[in-house]
N, C-alpha and C. Protein backbone atom coordinates (compact mmCIF):
# COMPACT_ATOMS: atom_id res chain seq x y z
N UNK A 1 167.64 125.34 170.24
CA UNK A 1 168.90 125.04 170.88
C UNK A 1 168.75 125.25 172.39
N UNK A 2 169.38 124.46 172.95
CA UNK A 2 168.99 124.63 174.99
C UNK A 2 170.20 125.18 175.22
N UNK A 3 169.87 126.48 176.37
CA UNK A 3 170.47 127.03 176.42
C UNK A 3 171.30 126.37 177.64
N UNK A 4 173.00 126.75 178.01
CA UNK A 4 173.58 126.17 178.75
C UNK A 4 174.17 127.25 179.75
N UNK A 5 173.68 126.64 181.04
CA UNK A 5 173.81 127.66 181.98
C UNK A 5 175.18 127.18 182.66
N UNK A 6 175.88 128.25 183.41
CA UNK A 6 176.78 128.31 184.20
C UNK A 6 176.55 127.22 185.29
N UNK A 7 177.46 126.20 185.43
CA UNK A 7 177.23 125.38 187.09
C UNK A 7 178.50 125.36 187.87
N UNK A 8 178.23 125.58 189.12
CA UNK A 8 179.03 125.64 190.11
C UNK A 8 178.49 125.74 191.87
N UNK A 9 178.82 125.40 193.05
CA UNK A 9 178.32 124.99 193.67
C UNK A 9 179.37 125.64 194.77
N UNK A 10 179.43 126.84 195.29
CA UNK A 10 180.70 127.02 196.03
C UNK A 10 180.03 127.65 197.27
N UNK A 11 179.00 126.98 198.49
CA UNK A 11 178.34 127.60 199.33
C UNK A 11 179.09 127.44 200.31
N UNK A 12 179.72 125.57 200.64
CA UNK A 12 180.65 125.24 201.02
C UNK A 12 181.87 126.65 201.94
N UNK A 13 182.64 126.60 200.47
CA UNK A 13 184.02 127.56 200.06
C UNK A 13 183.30 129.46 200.63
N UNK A 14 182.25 129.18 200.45
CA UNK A 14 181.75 130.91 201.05
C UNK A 14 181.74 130.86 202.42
N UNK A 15 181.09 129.68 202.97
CA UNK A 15 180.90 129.63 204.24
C UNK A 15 182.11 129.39 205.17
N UNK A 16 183.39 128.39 204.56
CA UNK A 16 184.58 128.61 205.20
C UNK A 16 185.42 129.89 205.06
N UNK A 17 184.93 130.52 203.96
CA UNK A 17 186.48 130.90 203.35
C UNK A 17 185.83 132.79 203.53
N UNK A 18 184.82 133.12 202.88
CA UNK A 18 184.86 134.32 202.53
C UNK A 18 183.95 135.12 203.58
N UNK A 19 182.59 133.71 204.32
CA UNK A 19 181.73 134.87 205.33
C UNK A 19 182.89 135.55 206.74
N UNK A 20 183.66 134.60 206.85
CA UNK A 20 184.44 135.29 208.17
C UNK A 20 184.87 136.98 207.76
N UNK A 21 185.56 137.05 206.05
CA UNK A 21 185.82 138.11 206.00
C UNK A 21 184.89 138.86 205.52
N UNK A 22 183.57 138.78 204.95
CA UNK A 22 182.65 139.27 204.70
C UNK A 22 181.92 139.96 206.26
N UNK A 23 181.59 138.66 207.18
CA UNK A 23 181.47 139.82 208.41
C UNK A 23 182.25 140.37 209.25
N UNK A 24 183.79 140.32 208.68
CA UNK A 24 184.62 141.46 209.43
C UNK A 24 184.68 143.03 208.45
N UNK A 25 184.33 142.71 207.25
CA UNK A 25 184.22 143.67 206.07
C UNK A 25 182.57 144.43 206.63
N UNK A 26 181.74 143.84 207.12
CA UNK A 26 180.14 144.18 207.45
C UNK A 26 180.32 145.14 208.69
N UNK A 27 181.16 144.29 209.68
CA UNK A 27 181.07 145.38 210.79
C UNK A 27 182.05 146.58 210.78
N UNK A 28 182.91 146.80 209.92
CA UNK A 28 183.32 147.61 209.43
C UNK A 28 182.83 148.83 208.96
N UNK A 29 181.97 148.58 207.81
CA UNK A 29 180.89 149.48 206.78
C UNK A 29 179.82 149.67 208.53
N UNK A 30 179.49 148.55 209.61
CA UNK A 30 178.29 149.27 210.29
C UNK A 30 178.81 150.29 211.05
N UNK A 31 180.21 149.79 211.79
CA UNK A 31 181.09 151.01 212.60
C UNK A 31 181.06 152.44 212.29
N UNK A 32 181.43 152.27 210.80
CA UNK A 32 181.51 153.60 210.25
C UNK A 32 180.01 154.25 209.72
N UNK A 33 178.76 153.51 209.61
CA UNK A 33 178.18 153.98 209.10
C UNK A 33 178.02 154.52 207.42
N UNK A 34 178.89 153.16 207.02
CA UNK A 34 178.81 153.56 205.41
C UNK A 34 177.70 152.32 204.96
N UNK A 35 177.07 153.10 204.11
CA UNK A 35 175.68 152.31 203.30
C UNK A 35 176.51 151.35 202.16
N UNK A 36 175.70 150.22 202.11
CA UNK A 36 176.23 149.04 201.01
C UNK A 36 175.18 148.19 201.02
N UNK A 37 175.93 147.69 199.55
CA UNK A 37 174.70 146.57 199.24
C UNK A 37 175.84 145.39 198.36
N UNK A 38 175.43 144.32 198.59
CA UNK A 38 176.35 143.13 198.36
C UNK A 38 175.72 141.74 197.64
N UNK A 39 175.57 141.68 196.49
CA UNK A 39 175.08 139.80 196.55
C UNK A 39 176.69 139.13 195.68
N UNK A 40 175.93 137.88 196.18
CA UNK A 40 176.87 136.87 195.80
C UNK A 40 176.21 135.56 195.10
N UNK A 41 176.63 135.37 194.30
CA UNK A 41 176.24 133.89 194.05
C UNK A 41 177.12 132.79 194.10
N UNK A 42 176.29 132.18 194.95
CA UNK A 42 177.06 130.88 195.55
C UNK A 42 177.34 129.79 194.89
N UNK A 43 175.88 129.45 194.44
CA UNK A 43 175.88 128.00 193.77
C UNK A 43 174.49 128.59 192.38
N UNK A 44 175.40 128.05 191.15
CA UNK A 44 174.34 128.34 190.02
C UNK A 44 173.99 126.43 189.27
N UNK A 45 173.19 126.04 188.93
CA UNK A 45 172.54 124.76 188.09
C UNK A 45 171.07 125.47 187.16
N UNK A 46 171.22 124.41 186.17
CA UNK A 46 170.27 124.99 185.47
C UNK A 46 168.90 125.02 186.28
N UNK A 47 168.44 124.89 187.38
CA UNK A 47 167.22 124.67 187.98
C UNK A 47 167.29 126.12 188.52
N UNK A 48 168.32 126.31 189.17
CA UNK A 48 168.41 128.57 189.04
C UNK A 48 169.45 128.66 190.10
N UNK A 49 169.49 129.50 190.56
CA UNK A 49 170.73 130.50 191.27
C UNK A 49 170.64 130.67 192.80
N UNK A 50 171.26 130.39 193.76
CA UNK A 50 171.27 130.93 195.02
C UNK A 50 172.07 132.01 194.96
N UNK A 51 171.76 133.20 195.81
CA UNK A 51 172.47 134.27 196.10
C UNK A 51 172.37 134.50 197.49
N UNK A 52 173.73 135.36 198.08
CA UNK A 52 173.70 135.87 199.49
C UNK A 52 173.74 137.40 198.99
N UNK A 53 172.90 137.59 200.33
CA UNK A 53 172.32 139.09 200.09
C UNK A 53 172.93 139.79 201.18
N UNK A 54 173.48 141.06 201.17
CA UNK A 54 173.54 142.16 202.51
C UNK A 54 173.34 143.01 201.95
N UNK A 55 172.60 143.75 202.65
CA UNK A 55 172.67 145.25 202.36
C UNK A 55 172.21 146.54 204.16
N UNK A 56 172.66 147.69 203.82
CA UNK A 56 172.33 148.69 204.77
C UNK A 56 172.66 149.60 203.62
N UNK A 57 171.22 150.97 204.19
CA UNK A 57 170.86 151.40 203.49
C UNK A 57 170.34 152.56 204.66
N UNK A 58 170.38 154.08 204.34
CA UNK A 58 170.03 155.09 205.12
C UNK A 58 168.49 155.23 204.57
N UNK A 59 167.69 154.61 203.73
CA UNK A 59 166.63 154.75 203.19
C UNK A 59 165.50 154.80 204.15
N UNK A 60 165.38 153.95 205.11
CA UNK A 60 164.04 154.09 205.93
C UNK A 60 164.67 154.68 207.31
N UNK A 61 165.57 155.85 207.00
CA UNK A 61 165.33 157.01 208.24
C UNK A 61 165.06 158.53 207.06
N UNK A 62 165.50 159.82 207.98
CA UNK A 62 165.14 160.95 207.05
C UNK A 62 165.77 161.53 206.72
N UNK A 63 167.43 160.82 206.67
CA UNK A 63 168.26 161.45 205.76
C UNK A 63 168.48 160.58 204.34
N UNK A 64 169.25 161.12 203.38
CA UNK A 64 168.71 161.08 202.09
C UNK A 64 170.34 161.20 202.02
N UNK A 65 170.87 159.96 200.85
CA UNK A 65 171.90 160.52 199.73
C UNK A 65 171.66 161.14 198.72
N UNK A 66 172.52 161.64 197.90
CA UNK A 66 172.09 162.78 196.91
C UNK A 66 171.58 161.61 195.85
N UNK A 67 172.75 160.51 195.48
CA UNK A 67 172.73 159.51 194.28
C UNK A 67 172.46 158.66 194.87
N UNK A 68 171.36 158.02 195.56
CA UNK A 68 171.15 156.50 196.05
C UNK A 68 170.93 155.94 195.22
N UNK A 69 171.49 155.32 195.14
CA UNK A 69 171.57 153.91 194.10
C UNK A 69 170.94 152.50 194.91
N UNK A 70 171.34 152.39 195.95
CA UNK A 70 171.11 150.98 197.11
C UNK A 70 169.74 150.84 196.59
N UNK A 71 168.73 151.74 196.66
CA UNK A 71 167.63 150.87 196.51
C UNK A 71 166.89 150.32 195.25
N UNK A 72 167.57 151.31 194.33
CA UNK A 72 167.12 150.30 192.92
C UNK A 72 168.23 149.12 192.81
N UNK A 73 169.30 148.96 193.35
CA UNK A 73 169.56 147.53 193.60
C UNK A 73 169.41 146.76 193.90
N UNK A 74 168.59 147.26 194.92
CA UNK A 74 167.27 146.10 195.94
C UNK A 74 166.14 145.86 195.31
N UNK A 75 165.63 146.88 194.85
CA UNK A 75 164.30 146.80 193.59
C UNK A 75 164.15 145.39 192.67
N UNK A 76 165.75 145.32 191.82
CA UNK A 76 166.15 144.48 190.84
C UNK A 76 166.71 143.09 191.75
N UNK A 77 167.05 143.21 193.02
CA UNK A 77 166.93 141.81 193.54
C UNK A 77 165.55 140.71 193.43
N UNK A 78 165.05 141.97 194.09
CA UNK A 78 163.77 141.82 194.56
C UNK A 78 162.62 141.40 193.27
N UNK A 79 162.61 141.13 192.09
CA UNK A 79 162.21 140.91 190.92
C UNK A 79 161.94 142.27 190.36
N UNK A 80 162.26 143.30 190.74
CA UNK A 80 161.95 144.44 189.33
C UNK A 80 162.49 144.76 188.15
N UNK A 81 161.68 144.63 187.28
CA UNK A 81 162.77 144.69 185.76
C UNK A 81 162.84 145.97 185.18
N UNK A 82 164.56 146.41 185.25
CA UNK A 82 164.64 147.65 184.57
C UNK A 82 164.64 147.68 183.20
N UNK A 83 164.33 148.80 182.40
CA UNK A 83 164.13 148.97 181.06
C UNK A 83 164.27 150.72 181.04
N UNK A 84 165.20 150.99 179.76
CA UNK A 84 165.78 151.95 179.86
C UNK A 84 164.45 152.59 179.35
N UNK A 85 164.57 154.21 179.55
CA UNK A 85 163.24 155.04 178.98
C UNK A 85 163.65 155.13 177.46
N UNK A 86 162.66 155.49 176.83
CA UNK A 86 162.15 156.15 175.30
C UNK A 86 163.74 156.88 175.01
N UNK A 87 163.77 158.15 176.01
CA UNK A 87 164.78 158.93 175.74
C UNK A 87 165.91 158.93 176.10
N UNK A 88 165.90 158.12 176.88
CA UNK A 88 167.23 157.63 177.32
C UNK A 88 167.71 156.50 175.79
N UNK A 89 167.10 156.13 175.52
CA UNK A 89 167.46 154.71 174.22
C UNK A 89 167.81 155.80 173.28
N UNK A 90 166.69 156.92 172.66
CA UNK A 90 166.95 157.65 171.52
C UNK A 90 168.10 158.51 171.78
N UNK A 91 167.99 158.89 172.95
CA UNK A 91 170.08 159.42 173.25
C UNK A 91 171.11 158.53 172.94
N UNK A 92 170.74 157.15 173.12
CA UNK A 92 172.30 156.20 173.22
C UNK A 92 172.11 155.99 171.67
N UNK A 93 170.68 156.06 170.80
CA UNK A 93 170.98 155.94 169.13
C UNK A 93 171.31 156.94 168.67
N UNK A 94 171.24 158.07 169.06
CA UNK A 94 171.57 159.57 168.27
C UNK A 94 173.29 159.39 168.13
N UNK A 95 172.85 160.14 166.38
CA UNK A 95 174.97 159.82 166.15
C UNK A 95 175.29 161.11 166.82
């Protein structure tokens, strides 16, 4: 059976409609110095997916969040495939 992917095409509608507030939302998070990470997908066809990417991230200076998360979000942009551990799985099966 072929599988049927999502289509839609809205790069258009991002570029009028949502980057103006996306980079008034950006310089916002840079003013303040709050870390984020953002994709979007614009336009999906079965041939594959465009996405818009932002991110800032305190990672390549020498302070440290306690829970960073930003960069295994970037990891999994970036093609890394997560897979839960051994014990992490036998915790979510334990009654």
């Amino acid at each position: 059976m072929k599988e049927i992917y999502l289509s839609f095409d809205k790069e258009e509608l991002f570029e009028q409609e949502i980057q103006p507030v996306l980079d008034h939302l950006k310089s916002l998070l840079l003013h303040y110095d709050l870390p984020f990470f953002f994709a979007v997908a614009v336009k999906s066809e079965e041939n594959g997916t465009k996405y818009i990417y932002e991110s800032h991230d305190v990672w390549s200076t020498s302070r440290h969040m306690k829970d960073d998360k930003i960069p295994g979000f970037i990891k999994v942009v970036n093609g890394f495939k997560t897979v839960l551990s051994i014990l992490t799985l036998c915790r979510e099966l334990s009654p």
